[in-house]
C-alpha atoms as a PDB file:
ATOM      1  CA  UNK A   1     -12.237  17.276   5.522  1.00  0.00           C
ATOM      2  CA  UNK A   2      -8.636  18.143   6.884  1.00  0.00           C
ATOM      3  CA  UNK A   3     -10.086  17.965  10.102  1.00  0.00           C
ATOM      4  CA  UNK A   4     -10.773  14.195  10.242  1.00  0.00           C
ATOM      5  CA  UNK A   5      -7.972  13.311  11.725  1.00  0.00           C
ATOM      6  CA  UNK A   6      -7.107  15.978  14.185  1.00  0.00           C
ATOM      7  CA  UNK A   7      -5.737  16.099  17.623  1.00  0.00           C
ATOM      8  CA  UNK A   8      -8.375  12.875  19.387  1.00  0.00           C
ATOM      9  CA  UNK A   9      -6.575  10.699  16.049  1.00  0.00           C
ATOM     10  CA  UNK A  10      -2.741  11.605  16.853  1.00  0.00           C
ATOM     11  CA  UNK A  11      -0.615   8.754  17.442  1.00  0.00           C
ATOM     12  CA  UNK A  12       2.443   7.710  16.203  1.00  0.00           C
ATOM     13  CA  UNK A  13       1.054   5.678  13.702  1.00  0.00           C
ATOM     14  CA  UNK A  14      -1.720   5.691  11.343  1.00  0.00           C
ATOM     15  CA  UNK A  15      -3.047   3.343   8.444  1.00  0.00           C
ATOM     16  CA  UNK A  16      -4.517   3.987   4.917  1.00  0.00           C
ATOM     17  CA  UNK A  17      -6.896   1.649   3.496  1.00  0.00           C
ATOM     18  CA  UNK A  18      -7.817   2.208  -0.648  1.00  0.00           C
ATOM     19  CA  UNK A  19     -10.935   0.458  -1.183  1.00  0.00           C
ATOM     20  CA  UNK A  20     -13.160   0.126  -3.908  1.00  0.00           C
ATOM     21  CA  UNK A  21     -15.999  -2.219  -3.703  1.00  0.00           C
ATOM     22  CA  UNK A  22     -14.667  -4.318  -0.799  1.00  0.00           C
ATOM     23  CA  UNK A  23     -17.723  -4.938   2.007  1.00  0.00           C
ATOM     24  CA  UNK A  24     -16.435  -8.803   2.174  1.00  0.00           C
ATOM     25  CA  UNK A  25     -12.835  -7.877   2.991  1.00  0.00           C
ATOM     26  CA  UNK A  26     -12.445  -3.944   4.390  1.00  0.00           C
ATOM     27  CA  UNK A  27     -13.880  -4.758   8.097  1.00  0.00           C
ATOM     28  CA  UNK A  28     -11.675  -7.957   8.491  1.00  0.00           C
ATOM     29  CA  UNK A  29      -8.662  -6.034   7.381  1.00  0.00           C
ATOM     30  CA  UNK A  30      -9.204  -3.214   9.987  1.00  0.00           C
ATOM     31  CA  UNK A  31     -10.221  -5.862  13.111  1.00  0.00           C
ATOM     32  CA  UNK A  32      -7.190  -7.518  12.119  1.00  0.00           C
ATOM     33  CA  UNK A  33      -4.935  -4.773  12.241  1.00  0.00           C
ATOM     34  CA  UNK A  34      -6.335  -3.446  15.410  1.00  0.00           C
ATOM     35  CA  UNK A  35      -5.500  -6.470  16.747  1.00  0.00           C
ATOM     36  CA  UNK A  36      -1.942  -6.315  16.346  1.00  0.00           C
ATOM     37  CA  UNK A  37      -1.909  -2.485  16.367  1.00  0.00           C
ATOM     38  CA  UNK A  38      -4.364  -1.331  19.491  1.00  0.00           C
ATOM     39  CA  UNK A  39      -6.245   1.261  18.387  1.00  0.00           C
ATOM     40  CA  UNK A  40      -4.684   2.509  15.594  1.00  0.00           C
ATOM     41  CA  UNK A  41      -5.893   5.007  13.505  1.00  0.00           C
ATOM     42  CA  UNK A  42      -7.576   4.297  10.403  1.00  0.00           C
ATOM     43  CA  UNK A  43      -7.762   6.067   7.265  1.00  0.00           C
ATOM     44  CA  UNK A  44      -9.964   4.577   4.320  1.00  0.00           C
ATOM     45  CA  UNK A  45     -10.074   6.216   0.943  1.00  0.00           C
ATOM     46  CA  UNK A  46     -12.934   4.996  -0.985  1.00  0.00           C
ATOM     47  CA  UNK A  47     -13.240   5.062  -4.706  1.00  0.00           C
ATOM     48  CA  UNK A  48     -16.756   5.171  -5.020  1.00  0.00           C
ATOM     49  CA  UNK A  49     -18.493   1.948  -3.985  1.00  0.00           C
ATOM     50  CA  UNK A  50     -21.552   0.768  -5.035  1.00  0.00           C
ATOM     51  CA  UNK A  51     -21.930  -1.396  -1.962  1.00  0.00           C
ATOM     52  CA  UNK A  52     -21.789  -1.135   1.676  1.00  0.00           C
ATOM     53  CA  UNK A  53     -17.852  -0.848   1.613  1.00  0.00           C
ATOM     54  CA  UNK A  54     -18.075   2.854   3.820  1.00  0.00           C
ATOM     55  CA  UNK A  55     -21.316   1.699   6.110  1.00  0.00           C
ATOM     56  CA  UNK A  56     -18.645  -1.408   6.828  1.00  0.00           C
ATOM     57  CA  UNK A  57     -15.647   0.724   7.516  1.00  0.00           C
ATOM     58  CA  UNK A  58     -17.372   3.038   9.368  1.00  0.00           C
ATOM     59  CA  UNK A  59     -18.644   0.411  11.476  1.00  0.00           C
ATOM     60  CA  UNK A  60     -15.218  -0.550  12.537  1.00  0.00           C
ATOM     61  CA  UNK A  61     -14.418   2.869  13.677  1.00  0.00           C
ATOM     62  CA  UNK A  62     -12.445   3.945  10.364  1.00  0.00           C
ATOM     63  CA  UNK A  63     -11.940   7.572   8.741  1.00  0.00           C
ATOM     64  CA  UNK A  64     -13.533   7.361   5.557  1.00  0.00           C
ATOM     65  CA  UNK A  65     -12.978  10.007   2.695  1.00  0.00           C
ATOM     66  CA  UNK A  66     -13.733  10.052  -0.611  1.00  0.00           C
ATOM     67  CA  UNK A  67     -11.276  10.699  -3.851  1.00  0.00           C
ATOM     68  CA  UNK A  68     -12.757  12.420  -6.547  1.00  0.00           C
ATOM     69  CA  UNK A  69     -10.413  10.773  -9.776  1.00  0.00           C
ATOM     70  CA  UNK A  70     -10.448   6.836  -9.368  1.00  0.00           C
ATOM     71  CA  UNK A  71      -7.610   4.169  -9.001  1.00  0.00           C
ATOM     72  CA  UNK A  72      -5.450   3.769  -5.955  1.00  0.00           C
ATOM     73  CA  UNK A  73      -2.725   5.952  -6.763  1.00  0.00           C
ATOM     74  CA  UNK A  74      -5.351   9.005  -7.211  1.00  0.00           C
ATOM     75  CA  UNK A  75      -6.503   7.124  -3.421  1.00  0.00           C
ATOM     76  CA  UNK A  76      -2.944   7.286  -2.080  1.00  0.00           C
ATOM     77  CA  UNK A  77      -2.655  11.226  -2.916  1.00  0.00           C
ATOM     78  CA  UNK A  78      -6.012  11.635  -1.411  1.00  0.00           C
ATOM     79  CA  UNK A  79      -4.697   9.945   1.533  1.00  0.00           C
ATOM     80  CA  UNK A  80      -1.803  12.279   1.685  1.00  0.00           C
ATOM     81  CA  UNK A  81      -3.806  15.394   1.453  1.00  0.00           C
ATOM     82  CA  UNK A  82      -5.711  14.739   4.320  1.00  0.00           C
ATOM     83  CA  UNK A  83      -3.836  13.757   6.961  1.00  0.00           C
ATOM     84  CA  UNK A  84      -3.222  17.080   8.743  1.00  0.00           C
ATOM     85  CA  UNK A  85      -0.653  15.998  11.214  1.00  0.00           C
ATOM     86  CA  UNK A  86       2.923  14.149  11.601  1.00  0.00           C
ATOM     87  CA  UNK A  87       2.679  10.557  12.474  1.00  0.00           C
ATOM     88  CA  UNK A  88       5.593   8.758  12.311  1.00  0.00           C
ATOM     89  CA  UNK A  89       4.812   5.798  10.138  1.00  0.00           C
ATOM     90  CA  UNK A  90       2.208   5.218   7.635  1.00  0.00           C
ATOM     91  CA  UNK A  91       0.980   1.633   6.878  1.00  0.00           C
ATOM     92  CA  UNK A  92      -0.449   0.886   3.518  1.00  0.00           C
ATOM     93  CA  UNK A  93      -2.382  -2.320   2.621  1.00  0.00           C
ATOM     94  CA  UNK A  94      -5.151  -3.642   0.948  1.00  0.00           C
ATOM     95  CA  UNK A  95      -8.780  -3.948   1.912  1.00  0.00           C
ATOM     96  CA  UNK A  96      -9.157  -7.398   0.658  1.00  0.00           C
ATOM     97  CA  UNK A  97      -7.772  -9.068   3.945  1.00  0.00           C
ATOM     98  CA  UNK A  98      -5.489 -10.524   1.433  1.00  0.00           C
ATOM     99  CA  UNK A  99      -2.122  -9.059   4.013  1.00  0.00           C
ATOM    100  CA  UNK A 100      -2.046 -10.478   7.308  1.00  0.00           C
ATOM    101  CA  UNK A 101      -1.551  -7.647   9.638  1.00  0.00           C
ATOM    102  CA  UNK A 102       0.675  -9.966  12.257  1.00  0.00           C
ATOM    103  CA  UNK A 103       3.681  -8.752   9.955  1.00  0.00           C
ATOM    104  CA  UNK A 104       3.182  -4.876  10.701  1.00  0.00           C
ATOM    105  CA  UNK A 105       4.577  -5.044  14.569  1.00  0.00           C
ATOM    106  CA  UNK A 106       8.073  -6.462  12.625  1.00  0.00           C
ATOM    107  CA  UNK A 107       7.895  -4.050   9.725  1.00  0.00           C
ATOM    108  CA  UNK A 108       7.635  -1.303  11.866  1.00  0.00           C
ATOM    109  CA  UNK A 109      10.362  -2.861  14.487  1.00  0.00           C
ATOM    110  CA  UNK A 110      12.880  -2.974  11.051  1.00  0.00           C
ATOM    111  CA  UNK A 111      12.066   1.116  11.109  1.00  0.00           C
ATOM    112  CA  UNK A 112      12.514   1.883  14.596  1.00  0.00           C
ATOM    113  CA  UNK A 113      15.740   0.194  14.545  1.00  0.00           C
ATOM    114  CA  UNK A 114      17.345   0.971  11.654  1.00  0.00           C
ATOM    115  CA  UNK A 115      17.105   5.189  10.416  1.00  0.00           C
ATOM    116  CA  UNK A 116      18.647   4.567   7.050  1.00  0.00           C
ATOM    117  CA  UNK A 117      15.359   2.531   5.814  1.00  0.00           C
ATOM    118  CA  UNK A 118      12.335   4.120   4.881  1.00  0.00           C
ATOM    119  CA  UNK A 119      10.206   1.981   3.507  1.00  0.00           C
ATOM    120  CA  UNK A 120       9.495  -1.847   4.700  1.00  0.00           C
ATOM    121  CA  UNK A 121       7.430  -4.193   2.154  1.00  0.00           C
ATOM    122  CA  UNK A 122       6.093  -7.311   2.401  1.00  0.00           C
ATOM    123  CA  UNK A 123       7.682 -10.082   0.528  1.00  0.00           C
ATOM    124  CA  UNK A 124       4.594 -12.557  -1.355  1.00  0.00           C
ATOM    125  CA  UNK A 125       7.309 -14.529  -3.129  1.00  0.00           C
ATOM    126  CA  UNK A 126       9.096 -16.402  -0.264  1.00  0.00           C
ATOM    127  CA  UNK A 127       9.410 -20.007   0.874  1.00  0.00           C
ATOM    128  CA  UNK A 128       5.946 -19.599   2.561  1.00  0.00           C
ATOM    129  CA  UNK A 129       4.468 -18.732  -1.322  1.00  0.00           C
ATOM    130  CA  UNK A 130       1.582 -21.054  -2.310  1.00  0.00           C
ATOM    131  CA  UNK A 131       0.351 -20.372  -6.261  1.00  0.00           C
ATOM    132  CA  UNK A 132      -2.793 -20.950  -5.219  1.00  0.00           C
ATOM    133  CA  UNK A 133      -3.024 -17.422  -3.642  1.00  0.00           C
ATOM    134  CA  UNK A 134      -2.388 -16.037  -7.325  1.00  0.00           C
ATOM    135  CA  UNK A 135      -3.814 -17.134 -10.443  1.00  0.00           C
ATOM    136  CA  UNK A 136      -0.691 -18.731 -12.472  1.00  0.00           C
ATOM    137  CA  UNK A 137      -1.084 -15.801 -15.255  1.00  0.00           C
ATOM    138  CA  UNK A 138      -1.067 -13.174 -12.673  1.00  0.00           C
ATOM    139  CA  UNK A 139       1.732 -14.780 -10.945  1.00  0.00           C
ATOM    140  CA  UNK A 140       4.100 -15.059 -14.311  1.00  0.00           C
ATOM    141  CA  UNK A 141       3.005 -11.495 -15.136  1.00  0.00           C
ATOM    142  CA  UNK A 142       4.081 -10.190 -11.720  1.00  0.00           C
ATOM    143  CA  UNK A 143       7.457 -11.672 -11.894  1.00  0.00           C
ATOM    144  CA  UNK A 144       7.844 -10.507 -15.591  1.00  0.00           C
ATOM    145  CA  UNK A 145       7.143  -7.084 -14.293  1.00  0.00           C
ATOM    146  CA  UNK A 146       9.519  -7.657 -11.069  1.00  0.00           C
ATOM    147  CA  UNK A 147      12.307  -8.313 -13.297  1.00  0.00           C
ATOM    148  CA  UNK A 148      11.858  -5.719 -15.446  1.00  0.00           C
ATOM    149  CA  UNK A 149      11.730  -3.629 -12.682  1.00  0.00           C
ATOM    150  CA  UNK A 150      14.589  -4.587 -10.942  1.00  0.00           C
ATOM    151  CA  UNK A 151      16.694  -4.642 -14.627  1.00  0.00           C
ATOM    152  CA  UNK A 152      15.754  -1.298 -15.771  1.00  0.00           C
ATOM    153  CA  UNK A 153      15.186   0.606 -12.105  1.00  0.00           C
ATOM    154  CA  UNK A 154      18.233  -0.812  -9.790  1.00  0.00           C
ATOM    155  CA  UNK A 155      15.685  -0.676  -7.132  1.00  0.00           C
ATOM    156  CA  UNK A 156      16.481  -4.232  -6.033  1.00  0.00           C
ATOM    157  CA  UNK A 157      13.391  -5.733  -4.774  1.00  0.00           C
ATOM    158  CA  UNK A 158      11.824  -9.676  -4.640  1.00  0.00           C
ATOM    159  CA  UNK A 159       8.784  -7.813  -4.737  1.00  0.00           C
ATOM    160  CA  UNK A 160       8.244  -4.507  -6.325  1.00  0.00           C
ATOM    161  CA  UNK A 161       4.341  -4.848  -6.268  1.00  0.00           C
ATOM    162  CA  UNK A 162       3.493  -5.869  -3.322  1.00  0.00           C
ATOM    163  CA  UNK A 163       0.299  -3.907  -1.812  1.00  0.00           C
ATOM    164  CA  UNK A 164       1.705  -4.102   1.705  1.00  0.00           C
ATOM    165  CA  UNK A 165       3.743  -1.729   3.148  1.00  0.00           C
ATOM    166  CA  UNK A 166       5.049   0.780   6.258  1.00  0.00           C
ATOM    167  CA  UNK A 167       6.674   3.891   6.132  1.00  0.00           C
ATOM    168  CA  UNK A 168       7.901   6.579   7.282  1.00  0.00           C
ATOM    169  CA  UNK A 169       5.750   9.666   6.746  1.00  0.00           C
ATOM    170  CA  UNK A 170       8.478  11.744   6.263  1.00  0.00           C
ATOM    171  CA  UNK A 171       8.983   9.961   2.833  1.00  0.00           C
ATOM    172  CA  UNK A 172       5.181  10.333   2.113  1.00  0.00           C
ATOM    173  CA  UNK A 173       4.557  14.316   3.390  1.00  0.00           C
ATOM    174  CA  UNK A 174       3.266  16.461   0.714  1.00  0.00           C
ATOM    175  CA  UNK A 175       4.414  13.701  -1.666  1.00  0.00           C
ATOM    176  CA  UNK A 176       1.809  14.420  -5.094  1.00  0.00           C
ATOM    177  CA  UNK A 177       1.956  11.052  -7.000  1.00  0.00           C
ATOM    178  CA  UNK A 178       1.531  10.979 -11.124  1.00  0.00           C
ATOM    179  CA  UNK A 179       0.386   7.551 -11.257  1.00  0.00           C
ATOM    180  CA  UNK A 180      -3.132   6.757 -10.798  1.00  0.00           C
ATOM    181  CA  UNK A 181      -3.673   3.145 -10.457  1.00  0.00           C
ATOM    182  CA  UNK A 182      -1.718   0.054  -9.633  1.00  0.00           C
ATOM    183  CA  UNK A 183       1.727   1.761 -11.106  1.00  0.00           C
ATOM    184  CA  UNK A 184       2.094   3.870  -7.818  1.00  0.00           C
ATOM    185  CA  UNK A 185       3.764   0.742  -6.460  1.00  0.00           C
ATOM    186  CA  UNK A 186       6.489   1.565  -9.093  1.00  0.00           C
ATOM    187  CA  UNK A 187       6.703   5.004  -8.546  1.00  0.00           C
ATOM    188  CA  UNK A 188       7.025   5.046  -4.407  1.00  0.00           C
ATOM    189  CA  UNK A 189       9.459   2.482  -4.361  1.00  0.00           C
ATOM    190  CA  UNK A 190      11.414   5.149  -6.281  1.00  0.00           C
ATOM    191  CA  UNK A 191      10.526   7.976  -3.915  1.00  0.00           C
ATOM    192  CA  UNK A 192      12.188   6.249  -1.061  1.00  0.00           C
ATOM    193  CA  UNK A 193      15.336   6.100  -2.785  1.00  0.00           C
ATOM    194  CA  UNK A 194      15.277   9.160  -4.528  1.00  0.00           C
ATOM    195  CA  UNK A 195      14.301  10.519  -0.628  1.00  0.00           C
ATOM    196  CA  UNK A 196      17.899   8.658   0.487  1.00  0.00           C
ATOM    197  CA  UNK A 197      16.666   6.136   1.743  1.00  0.00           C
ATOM    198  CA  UNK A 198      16.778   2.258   1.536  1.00  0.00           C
ATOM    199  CA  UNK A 199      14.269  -0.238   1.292  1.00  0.00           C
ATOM    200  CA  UNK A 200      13.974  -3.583   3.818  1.00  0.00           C
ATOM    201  CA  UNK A 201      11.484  -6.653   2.628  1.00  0.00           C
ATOM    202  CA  UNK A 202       9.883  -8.813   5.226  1.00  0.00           C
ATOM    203  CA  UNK A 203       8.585 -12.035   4.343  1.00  0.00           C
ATOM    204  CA  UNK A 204       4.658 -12.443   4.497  1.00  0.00           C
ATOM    205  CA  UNK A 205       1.945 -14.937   3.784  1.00  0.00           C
ATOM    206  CA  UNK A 206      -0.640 -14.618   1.342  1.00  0.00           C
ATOM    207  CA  UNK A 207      -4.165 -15.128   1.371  1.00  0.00           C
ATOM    208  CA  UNK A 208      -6.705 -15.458  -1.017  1.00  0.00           C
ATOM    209  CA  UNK A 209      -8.884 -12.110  -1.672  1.00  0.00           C
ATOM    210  CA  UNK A 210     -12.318 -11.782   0.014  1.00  0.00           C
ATOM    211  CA  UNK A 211     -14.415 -10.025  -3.140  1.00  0.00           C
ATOM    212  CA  UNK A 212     -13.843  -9.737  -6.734  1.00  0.00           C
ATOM    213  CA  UNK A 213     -10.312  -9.440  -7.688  1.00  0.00           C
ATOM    214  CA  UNK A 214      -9.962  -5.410  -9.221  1.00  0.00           C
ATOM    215  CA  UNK A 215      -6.396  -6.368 -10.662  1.00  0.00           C
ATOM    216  CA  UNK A 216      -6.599  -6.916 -14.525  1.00  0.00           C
ATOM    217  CA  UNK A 217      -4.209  -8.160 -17.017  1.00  0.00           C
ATOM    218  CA  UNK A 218      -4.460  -4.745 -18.514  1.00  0.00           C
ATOM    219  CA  UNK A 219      -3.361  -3.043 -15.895  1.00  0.00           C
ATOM    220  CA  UNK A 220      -0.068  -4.670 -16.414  1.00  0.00           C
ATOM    221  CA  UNK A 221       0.695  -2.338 -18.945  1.00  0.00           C
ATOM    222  CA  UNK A 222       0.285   0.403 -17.333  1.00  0.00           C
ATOM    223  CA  UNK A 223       3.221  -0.874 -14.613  1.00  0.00           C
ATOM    224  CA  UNK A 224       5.321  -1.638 -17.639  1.00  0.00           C
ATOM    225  CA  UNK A 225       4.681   2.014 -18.831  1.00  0.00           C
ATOM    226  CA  UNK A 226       5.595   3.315 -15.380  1.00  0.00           C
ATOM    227  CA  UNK A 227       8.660   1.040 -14.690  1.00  0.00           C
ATOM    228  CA  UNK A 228       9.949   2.993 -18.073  1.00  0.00           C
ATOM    229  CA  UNK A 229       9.147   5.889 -17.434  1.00  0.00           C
ATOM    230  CA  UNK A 230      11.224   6.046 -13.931  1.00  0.00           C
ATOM    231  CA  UNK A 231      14.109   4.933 -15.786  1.00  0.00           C
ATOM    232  CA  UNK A 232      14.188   7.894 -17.784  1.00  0.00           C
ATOM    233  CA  UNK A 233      13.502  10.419 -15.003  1.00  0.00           C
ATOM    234  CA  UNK A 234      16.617   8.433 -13.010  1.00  0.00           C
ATOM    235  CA  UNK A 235      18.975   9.079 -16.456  1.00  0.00           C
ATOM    236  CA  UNK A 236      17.876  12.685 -16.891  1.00  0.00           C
END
């Protein structure tokens, strides 16, 4: 498998695409980002779909590989294992078409031109913010957890969760991530920091989710649980 993106894949950039279920959205979100990024590499880790989510990517040209736990952190470290060569930036986003890829170009301009940042995220909550992209509840709970975030992490972010994001791979290399789900938001905005370096948002649109929404109320939890348990690796 270490071989599927070997020396004909090599470019300075590459993307990775966790997707579980998503046939509506996962071939959108790769045309678009081709669009804006010729020809860019694509990685998709796939979390065992049940519908034509891999015939789709595949389709479009994509890497697809498949993680063996479930939840996108255990799909991030999946990611990481397989990538057998040193791009410079990695971009991370969702395979709902929910993050329009027009931002990217700028995210990875904010990299290129300033060395002390290594990680640029996408801002949901700006003037350009419309509830209607977010179910109220979901929207109260993410700003509950932003806060919290912010209070008990000093990582000073508008938004901490945000499923958008470019990096450098430097940050990300042989990086072996505890959480398994949603919470690995949490944990790699602390990575970056704890790397040395700083973190740069970008405003963004957002648009509603082609598919069924996999984000649950419970899950919320689980980014509570993480946000603490940060704090006390940063105090020890």
């Amino acid at each position: 498998m270490n071989q599927l993106l070997g020396e004909g894949h090599r470019g300075a950039v590459l993307a990775i695409i966790a997707a579980l279920n998503e046939e509506e959205g996962i071939g959108f979100t790769i045309a678009e980002l081709r669009q804006y990024l010729e020809n860019v590499p694509v990685l998709v880790v796939d979390g065992h779909s049940v519908d034509r989510t891999v015939e789709v990517a595949k389709k479009f040209d994509a890497e697809v590989v498949f993680q063996e736990g479930r939840g996108k952190g255990n799909a991030v470290a999946k990611a990481i294992e397989e990538v057998d060569y040193d791009p410079r930036y990695v971009i991370l986003t969702d395979a709902d078409f929910t993050y329009p890829a027009e931002y990217v170009p700028k995210m990875l301009s904010v990299l290129e031109e300033n060395s002390d940042v290594g990680m640029v995220a996408g801002n949901r909550f700006n003037s350009h913010f419309h509830l209607k992209g977010m179910r109220n509840r979901f929207y109260v709970g993410n700003r509950l957890l932003a806060f919290t975030h912010n209070l008990f992490n000093g990582v000073g972010m508008r938004d901490p969760l945000t499923g958008l994001r470019v990096l450098r791979w430097e940050v990300l290399k042989g990086w072996k991530p505890k959480s398994k789900g949603f919470d690995v938001e949490v944990e790699l905005n602390h990575l970056v920091e704890n790397k040395g370096f700083t973190i740069a948002e970008v405003p963004i649109h957002y648009r509603d989710r082609l598919g069924e929404k996999k984000l649950k109320l419970r899950h919320g939890f689980t980014i509570f649980n993480r946000i603490l348990a940060e704090s006390v690796r940063e105090r020890v």
